[in-house]
C-alpha atoms as a PDB file:
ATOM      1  CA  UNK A   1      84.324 139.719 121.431  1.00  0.00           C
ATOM      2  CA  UNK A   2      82.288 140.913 124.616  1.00  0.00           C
ATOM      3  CA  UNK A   3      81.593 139.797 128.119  1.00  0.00           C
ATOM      4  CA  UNK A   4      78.606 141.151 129.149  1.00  0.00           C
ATOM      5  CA  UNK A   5      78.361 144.674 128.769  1.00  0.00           C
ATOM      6  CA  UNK A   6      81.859 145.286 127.605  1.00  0.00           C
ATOM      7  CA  UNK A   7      84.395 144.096 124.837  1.00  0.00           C
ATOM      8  CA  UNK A   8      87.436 144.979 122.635  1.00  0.00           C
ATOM      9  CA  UNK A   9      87.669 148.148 120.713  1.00  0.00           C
ATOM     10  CA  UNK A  10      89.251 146.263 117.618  1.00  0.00           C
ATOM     11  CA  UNK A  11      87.938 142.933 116.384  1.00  0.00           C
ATOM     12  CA  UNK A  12      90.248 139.842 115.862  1.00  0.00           C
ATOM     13  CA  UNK A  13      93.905 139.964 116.177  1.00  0.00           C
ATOM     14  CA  UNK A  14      95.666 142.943 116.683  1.00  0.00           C
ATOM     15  CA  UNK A  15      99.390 144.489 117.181  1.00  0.00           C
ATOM     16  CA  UNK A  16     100.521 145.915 119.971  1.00  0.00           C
ATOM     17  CA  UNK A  17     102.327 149.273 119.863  1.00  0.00           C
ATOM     18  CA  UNK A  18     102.495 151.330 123.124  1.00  0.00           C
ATOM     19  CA  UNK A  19     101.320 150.752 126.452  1.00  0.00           C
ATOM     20  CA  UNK A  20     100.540 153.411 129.548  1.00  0.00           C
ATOM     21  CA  UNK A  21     103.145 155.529 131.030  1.00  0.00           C
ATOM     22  CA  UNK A  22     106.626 156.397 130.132  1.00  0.00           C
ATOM     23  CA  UNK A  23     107.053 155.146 126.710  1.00  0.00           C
ATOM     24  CA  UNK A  24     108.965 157.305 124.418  1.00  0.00           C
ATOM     25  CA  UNK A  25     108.968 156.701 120.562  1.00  0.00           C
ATOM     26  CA  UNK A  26     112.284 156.940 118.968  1.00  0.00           C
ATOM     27  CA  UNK A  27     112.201 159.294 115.779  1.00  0.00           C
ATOM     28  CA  UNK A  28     109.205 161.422 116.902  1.00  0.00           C
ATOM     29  CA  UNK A  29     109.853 164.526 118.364  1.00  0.00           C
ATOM     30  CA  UNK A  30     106.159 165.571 118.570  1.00  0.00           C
ATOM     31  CA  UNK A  31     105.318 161.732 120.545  1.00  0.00           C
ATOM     32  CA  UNK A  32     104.714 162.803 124.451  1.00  0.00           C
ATOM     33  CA  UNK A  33     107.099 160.111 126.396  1.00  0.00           C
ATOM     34  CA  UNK A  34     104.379 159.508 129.205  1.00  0.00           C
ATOM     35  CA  UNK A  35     101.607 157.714 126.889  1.00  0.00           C
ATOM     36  CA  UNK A  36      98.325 158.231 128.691  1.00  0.00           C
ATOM     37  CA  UNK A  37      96.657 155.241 126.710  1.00  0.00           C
ATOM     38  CA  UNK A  38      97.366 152.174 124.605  1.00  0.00           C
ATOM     39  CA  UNK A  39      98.384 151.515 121.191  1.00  0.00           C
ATOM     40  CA  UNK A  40      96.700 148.635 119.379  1.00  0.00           C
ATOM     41  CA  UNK A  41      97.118 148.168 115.510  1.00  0.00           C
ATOM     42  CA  UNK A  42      95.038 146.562 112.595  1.00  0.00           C
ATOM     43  CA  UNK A  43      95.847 148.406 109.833  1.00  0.00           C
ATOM     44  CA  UNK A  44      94.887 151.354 108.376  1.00  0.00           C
ATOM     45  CA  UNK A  45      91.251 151.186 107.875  1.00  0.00           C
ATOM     46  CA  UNK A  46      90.330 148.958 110.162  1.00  0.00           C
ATOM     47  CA  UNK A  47      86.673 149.015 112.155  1.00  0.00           C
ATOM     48  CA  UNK A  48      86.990 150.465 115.650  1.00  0.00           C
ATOM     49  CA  UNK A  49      83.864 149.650 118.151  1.00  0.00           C
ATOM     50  CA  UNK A  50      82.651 150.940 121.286  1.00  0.00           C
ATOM     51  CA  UNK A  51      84.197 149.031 124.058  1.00  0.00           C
ATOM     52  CA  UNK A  52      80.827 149.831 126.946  1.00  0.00           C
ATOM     53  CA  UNK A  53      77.810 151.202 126.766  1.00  0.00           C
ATOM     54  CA  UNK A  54      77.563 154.785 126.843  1.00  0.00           C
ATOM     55  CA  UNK A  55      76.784 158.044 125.209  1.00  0.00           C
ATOM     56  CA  UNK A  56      78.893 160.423 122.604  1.00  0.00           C
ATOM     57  CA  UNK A  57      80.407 163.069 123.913  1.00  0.00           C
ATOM     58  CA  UNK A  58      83.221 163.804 121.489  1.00  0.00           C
ATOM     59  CA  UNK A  59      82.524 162.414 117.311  1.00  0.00           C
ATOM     60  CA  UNK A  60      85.728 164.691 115.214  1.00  0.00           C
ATOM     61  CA  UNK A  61      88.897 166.464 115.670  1.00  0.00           C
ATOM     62  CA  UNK A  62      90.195 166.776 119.396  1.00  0.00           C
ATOM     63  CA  UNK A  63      93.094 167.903 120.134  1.00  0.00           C
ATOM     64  CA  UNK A  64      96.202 165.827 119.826  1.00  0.00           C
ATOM     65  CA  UNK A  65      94.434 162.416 118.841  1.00  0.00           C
ATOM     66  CA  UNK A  66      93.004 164.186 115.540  1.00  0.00           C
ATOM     67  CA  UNK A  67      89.971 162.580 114.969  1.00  0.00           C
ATOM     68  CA  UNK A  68      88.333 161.193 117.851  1.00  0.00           C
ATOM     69  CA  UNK A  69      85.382 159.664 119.331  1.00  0.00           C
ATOM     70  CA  UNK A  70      84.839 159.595 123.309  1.00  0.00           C
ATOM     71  CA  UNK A  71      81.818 157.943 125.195  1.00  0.00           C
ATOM     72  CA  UNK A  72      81.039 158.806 128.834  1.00  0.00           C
ATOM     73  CA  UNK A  73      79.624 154.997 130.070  1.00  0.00           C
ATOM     74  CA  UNK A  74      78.936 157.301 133.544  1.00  0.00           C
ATOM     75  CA  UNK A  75      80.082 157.339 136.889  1.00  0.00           C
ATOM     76  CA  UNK A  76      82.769 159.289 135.730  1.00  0.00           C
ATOM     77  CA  UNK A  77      84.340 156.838 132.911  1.00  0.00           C
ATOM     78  CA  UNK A  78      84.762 158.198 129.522  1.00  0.00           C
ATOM     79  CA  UNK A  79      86.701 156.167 127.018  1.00  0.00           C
ATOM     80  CA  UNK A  80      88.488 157.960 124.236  1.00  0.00           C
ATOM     81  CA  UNK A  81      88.990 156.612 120.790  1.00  0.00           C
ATOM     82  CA  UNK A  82      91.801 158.425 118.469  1.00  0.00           C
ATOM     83  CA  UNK A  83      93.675 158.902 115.316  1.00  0.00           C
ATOM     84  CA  UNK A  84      90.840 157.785 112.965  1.00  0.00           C
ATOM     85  CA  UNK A  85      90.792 158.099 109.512  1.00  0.00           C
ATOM     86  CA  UNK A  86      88.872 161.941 108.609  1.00  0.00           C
ATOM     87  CA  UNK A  87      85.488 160.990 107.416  1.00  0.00           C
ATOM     88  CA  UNK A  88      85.680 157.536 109.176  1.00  0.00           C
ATOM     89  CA  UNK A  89      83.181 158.647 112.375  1.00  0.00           C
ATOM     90  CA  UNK A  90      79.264 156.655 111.945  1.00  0.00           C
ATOM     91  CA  UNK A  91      78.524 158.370 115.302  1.00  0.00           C
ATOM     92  CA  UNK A  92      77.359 161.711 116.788  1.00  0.00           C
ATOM     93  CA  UNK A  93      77.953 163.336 119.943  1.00  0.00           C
ATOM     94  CA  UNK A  94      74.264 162.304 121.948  1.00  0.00           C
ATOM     95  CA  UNK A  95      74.695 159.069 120.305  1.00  0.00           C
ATOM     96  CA  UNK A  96      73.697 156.093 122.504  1.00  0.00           C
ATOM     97  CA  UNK A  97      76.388 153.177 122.236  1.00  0.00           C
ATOM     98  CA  UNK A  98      76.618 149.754 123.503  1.00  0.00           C
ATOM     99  CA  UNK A  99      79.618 147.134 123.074  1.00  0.00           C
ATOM    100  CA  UNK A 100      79.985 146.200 119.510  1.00  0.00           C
ATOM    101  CA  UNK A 101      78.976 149.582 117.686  1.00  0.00           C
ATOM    102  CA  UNK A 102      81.221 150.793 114.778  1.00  0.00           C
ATOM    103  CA  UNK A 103      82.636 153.900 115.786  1.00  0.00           C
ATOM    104  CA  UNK A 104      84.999 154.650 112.557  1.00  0.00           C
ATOM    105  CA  UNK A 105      88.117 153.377 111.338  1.00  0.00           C
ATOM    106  CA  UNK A 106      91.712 153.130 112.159  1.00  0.00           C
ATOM    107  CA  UNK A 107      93.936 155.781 110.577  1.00  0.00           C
ATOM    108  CA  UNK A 108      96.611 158.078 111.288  1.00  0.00           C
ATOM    109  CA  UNK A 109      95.539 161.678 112.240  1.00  0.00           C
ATOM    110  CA  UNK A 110      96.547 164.125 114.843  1.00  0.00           C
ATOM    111  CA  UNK A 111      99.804 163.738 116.757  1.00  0.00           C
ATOM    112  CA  UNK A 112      99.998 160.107 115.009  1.00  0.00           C
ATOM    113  CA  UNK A 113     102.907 158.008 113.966  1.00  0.00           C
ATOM    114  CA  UNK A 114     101.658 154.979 111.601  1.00  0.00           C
ATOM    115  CA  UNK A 115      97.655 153.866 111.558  1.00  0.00           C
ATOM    116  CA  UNK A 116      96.684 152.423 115.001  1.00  0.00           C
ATOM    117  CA  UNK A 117      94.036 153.142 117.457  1.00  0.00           C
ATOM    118  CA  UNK A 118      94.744 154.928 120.333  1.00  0.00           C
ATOM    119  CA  UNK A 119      92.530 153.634 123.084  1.00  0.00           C
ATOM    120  CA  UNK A 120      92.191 155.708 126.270  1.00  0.00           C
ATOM    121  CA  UNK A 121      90.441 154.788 129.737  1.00  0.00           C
ATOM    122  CA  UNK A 122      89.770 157.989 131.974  1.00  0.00           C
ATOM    123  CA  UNK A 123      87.675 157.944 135.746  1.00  0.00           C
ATOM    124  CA  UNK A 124      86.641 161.479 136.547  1.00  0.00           C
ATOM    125  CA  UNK A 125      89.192 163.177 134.217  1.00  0.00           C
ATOM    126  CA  UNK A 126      92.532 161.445 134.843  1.00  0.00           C
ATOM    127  CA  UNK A 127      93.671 158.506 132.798  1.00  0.00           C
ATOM    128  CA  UNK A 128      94.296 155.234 133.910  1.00  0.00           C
ATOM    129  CA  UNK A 129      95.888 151.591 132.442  1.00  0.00           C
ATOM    130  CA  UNK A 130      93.737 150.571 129.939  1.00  0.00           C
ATOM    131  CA  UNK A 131      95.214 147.086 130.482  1.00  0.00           C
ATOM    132  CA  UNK A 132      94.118 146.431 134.296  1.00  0.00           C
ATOM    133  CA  UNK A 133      90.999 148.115 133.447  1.00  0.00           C
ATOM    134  CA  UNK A 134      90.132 145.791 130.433  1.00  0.00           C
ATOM    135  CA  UNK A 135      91.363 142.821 132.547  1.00  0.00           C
ATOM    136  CA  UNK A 136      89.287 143.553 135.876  1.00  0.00           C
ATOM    137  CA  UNK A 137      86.115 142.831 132.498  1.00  0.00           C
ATOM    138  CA  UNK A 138      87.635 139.831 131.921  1.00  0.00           C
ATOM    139  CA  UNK A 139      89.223 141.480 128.547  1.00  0.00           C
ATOM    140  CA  UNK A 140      92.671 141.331 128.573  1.00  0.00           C
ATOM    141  CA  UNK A 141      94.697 143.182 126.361  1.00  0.00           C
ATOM    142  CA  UNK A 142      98.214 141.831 125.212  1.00  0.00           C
END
């Protein structure tokens, strides 16, 4: 689903697991308590798109969110993609995205705690709520 240049990075239905800010998960030590993105669950496997238009920057392991894709749309917005499934990633940093193209699939890698995508809005290097952001497209999340 899109609206104009921008849409969801999961297709369908989804559930909803954390949101931004403090948000601790009980039973996982390694689980930071202020969650800098949003949790949003298919099911392991599941196709994961590119929310805006954009360019690579970051196709493989990074950091915490284990395997990763993040796409700078410009003006200081990058979007970050993590947890999927190793082997998953059909892009390449340099890549030019748009709404709608597979990244990889939903899995359960880096500092993960059950398959789900981990979906991450940044302007000029600081994270913000995915869920205003999303909304201010006309995209809400749940």
């Amino acid at each position: 689903v899109a609206n104009g240049e921008w849409g969801y990075p999961l297709a369908g239905d989804y559930s909803k697991g954390r949101g931004f800010g403090y948000n601790p998960v009980v039973g996982c030590s390694y689980c930071s308590t202020n969650h800098l993105g949003y949790d949003m669950a298919q099911g392991c496997g599941a196709t994961i798109y590119a929310a805006g238009p954009g360019r690579i920057i970051t196709a493989g392991s990074f950091y915490g969110w284990g395997n990763t894709v993040r796409i700078d749309h410009g003006g200081g917005l990058v979007t970050l993609y993590g947890h999927m499934q190793w082997g998953s990633i059909r892009v390449s940093v340099g890549d030019a995205v748009e709404a709608g193209t597979a990244l990889g699939a939903e899995g359960n890698t880096g500092r993960s705690f059950g398959c789900h995508l981990h979906y991450e809005v940044e302007q000029d290097g600081a994270a913000i709520d995915p869920q205003p952001f999303m909304a201010a497209l006309g995209l809400p999340l749940k």
